[in-house]
PDB file of N, CA and C in Angstrom:
ATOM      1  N   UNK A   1     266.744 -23.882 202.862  1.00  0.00           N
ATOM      2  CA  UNK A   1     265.904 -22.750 203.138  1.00  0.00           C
ATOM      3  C   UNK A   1     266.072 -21.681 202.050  1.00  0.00           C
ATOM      4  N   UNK A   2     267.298 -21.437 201.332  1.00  0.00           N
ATOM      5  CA  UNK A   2     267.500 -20.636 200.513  1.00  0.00           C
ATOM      6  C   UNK A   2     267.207 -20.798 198.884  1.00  0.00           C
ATOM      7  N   UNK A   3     267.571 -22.100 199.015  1.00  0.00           N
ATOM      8  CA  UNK A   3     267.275 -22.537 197.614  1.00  0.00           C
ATOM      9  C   UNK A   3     265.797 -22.642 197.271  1.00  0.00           C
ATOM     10  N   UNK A   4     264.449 -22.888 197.830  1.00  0.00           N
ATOM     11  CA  UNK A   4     263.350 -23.327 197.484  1.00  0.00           C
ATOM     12  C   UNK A   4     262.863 -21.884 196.744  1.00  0.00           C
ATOM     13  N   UNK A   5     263.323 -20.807 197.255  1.00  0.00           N
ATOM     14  CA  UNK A   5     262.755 -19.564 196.505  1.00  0.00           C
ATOM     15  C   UNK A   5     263.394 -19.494 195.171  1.00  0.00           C
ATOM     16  N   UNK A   6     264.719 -19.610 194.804  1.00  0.00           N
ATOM     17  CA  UNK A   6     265.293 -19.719 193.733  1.00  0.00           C
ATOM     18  C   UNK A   6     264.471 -20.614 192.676  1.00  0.00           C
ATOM     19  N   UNK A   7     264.426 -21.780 193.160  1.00  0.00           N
ATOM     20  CA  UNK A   7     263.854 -23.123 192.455  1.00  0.00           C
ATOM     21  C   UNK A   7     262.353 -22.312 192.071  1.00  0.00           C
ATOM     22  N   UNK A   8     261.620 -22.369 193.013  1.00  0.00           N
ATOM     23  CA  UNK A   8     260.311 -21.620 192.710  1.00  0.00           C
ATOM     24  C   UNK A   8     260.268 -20.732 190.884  1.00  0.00           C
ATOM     25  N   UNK A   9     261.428 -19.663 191.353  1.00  0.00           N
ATOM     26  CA  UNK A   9     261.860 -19.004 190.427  1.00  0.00           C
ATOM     27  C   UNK A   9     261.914 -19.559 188.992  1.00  0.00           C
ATOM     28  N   UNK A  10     262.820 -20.289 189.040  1.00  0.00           N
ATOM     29  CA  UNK A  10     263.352 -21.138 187.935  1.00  0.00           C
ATOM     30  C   UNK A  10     261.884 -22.255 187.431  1.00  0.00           C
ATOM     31  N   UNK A  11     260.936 -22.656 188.246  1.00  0.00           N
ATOM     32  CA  UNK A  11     259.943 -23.336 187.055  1.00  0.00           C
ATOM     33  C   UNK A  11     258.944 -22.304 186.704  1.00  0.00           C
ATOM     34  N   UNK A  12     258.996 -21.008 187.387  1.00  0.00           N
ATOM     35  CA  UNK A  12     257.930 -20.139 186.607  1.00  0.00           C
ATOM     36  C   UNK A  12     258.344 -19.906 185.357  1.00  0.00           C
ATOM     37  N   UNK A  13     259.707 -19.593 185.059  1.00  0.00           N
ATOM     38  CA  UNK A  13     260.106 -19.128 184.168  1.00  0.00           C
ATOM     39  C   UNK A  13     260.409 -20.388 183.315  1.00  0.00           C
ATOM     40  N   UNK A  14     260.597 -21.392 183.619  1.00  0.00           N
ATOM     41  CA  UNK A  14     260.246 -23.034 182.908  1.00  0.00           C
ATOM     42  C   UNK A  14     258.708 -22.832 181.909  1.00  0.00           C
ATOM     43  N   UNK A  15     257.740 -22.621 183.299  1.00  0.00           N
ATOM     44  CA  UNK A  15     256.526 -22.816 183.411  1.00  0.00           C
ATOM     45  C   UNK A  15     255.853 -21.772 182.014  1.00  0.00           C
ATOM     46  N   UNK A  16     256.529 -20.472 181.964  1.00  0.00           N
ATOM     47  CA  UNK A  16     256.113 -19.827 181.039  1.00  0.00           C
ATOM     48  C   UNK A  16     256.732 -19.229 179.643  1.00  0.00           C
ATOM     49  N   UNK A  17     257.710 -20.749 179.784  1.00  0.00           N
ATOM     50  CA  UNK A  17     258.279 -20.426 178.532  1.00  0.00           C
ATOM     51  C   UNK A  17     259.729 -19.706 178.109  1.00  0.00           C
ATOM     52  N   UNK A  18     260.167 -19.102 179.582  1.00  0.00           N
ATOM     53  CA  UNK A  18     260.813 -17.962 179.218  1.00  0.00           C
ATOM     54  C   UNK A  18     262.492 -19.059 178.834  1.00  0.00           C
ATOM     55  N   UNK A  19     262.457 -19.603 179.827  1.00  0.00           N
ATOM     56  CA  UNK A  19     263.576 -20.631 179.902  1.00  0.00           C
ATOM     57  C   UNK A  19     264.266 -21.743 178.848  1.00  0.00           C
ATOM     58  N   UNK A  20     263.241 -21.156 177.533  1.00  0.00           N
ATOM     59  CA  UNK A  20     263.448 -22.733 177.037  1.00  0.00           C
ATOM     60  C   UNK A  20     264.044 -22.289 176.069  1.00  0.00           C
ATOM     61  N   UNK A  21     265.321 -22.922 175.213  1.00  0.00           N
ATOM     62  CA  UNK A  21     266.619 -23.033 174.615  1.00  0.00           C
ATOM     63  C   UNK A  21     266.101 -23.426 173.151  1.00  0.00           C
ATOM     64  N   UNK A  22     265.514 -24.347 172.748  1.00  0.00           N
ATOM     65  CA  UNK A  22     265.279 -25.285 171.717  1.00  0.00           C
ATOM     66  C   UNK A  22     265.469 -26.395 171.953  1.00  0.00           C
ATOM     67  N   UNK A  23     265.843 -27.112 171.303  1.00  0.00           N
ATOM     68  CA  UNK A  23     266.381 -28.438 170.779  1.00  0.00           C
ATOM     69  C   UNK A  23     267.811 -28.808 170.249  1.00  0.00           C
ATOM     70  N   UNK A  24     267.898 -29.725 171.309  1.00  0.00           N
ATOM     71  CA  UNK A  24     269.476 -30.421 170.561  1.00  0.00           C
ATOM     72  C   UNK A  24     269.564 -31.291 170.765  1.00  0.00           C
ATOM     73  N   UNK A  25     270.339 -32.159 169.790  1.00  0.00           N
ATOM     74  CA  UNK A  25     270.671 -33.348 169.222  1.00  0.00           C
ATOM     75  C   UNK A  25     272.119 -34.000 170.107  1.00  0.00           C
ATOM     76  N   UNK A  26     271.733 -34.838 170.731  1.00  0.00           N
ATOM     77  CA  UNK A  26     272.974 -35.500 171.721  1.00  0.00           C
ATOM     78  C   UNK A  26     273.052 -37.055 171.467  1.00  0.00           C
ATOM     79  N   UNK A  27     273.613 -38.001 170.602  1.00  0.00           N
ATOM     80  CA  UNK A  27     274.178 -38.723 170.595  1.00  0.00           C
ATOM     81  C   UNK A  27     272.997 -39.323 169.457  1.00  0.00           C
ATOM     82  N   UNK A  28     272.059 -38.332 169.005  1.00  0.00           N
ATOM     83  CA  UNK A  28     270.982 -39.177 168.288  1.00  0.00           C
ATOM     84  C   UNK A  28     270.339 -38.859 168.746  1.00  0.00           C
ATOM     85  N   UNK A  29     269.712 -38.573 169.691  1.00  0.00           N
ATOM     86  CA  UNK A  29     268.494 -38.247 170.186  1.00  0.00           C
ATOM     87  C   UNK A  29     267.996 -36.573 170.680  1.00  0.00           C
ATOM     88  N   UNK A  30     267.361 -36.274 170.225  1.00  0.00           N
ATOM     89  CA  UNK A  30     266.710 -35.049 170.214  1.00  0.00           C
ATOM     90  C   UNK A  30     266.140 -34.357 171.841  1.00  0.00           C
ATOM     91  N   UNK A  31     267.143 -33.493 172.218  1.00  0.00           N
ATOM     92  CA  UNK A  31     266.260 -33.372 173.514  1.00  0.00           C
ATOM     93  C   UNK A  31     265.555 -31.709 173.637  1.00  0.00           C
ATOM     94  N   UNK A  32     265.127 -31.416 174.384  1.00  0.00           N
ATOM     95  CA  UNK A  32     264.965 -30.003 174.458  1.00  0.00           C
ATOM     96  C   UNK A  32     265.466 -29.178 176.006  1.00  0.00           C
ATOM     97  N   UNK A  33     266.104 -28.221 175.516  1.00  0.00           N
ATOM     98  CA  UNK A  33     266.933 -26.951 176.529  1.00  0.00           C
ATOM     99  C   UNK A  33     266.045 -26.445 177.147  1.00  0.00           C
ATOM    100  N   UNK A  34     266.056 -25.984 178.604  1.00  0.00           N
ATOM    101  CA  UNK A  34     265.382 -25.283 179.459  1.00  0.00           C
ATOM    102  C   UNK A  34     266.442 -24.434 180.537  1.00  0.00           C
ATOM    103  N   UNK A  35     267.669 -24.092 179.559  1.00  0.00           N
ATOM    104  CA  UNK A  35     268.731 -23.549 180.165  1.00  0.00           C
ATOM    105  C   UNK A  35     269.100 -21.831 179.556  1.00  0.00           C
ATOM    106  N   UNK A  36     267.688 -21.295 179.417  1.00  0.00           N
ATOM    107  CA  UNK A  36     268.205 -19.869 178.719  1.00  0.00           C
ATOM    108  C   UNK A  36     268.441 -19.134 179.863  1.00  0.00           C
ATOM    109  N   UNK A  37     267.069 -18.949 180.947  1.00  0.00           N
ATOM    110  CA  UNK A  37     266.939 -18.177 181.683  1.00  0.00           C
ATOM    111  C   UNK A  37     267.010 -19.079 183.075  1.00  0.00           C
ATOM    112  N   UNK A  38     268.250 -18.886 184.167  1.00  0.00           N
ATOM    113  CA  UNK A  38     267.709 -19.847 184.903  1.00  0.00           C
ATOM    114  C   UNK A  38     268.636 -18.659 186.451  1.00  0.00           C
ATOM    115  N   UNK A  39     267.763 -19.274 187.770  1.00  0.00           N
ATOM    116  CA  UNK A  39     268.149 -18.146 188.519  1.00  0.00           C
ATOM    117  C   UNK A  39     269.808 -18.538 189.006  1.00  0.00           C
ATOM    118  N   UNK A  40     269.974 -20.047 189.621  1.00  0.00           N
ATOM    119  CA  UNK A  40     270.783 -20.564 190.911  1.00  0.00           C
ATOM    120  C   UNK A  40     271.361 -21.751 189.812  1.00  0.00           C
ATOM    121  N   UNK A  41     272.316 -22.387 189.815  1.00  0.00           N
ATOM    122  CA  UNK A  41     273.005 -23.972 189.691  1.00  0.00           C
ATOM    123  C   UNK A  41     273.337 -24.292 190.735  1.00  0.00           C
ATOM    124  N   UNK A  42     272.464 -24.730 191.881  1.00  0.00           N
ATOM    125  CA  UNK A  42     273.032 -25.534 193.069  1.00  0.00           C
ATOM    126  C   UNK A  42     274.352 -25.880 193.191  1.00  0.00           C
ATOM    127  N   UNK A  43     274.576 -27.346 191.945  1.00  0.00           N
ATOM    128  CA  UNK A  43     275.509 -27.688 191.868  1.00  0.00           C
ATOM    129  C   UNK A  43     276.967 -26.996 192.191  1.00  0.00           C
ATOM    130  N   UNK A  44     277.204 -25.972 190.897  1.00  0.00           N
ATOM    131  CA  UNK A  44     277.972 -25.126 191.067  1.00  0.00           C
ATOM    132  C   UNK A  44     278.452 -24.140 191.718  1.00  0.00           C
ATOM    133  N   UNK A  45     277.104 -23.915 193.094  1.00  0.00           N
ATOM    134  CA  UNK A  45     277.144 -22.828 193.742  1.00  0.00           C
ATOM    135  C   UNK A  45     277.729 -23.721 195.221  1.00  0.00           C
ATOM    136  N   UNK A  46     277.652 -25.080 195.748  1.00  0.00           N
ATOM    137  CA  UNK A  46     277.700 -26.071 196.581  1.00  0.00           C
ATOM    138  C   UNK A  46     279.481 -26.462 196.286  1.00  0.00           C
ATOM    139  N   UNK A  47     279.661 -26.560 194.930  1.00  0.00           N
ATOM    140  CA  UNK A  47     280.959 -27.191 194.789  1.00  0.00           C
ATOM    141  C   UNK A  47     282.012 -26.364 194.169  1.00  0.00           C
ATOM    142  N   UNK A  48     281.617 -24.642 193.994  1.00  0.00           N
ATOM    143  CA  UNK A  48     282.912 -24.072 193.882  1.00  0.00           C
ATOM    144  C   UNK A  48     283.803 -23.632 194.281  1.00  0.00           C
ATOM    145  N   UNK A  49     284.940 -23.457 193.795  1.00  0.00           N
ATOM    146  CA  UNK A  49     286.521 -23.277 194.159  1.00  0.00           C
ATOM    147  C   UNK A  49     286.770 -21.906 195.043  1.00  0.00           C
ATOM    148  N   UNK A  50     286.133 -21.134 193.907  1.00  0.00           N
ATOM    149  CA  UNK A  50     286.674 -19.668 194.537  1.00  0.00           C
ATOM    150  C   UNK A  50     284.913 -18.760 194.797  1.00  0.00           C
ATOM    151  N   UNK A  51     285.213 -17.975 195.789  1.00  0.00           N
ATOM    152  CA  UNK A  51     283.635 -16.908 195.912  1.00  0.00           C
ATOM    153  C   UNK A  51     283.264 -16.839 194.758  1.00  0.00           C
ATOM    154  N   UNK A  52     284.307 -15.817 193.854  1.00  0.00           N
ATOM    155  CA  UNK A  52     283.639 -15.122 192.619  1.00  0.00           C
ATOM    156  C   UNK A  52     282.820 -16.390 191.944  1.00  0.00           C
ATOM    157  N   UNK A  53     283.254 -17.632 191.587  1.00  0.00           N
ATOM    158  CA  UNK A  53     282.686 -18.942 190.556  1.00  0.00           C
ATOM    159  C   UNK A  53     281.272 -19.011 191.134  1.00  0.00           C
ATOM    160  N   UNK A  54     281.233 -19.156 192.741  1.00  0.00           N
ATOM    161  CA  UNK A  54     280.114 -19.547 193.888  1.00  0.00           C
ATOM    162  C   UNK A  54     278.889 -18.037 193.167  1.00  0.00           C
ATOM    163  N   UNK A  55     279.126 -16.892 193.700  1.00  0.00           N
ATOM    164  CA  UNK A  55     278.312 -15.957 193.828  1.00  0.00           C
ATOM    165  C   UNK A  55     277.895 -15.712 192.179  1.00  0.00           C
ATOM    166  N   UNK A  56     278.872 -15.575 191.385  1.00  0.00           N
ATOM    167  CA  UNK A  56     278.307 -15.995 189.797  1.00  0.00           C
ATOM    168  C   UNK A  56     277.396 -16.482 189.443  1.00  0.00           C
ATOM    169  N   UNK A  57     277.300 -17.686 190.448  1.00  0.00           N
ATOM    170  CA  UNK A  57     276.173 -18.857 189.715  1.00  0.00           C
ATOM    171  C   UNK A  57     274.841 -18.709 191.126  1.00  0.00           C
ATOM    172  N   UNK A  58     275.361 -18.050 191.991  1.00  0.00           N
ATOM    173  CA  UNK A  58     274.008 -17.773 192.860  1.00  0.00           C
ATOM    174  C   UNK A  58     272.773 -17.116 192.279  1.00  0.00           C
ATOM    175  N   UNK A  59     272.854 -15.860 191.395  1.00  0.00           N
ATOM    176  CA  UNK A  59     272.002 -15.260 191.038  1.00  0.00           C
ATOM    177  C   UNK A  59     272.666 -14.969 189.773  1.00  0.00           C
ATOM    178  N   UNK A  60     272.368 -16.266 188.920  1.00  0.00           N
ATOM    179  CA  UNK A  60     273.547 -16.059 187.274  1.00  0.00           C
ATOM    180  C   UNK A  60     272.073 -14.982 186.540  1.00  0.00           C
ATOM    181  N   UNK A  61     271.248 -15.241 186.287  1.00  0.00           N
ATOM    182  CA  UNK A  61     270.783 -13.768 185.388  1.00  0.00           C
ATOM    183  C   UNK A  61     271.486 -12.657 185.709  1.00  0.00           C
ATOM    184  N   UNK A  62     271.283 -12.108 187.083  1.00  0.00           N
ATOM    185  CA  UNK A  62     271.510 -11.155 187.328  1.00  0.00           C
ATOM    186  C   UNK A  62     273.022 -10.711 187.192  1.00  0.00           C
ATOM    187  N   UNK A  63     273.661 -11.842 187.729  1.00  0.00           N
ATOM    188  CA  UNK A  63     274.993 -11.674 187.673  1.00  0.00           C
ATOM    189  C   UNK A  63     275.664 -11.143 185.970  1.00  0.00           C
ATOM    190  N   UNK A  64     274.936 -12.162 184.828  1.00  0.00           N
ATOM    191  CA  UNK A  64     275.148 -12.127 183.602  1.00  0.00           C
ATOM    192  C   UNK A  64     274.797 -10.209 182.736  1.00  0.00           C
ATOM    193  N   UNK A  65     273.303 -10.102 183.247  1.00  0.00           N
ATOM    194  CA  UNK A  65     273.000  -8.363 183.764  1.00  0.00           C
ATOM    195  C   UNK A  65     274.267  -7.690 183.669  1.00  0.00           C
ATOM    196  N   UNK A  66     274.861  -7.770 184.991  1.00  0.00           N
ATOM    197  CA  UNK A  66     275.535  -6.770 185.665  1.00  0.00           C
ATOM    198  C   UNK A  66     276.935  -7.019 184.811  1.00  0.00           C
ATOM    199  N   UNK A  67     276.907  -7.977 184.420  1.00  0.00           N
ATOM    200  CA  UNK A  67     278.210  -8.391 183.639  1.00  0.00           C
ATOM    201  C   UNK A  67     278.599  -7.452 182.351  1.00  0.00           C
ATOM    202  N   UNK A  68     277.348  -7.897 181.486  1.00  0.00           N
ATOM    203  CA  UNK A  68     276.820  -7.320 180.271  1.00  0.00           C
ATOM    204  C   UNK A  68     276.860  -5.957 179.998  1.00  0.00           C
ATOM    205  N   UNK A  69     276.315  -5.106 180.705  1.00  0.00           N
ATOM    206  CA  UNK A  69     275.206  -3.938 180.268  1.00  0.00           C
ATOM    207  C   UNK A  69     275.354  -2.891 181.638  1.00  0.00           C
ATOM    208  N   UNK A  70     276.192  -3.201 182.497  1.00  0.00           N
ATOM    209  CA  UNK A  70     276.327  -2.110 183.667  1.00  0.00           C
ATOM    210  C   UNK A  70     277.855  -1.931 183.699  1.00  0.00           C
TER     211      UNK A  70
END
């Protein structure tokens, strides 16, 4: 229930470009990044250790924001 708004999130910003990294080269083959701007990592937010790692990666722009520049 929580995640589909996040996700939403994350292909607009796919969708318009904002997200996208370049290109890199992994074992030979050329792929392209869509990891600049991204809202949630499921993954990481499902399988971390401690709150702070969890809530980090819940809302990582923002989190990165508040990190940065506040």
């Amino acid at each position: 229930m929580y995640y589909t708004p996040w996700q939403f999130n994350d292909a607009a910003t796919k969708a318009c470009g904002l997200a996208y990294n370049g290109t890199k080269v992994v074992d030979g083959v050329e792929t392209h990044a869509w990891d600049r701007v991204y809202s949630i990592n499921v993954w990481r937010v499902e399988t971390g250790l401690t709150p702070i790692t969890m809530m980090a990666e819940w809302n990582h722009t923002v989190h990165h924001w508040l990190k940065f520049h506040v």
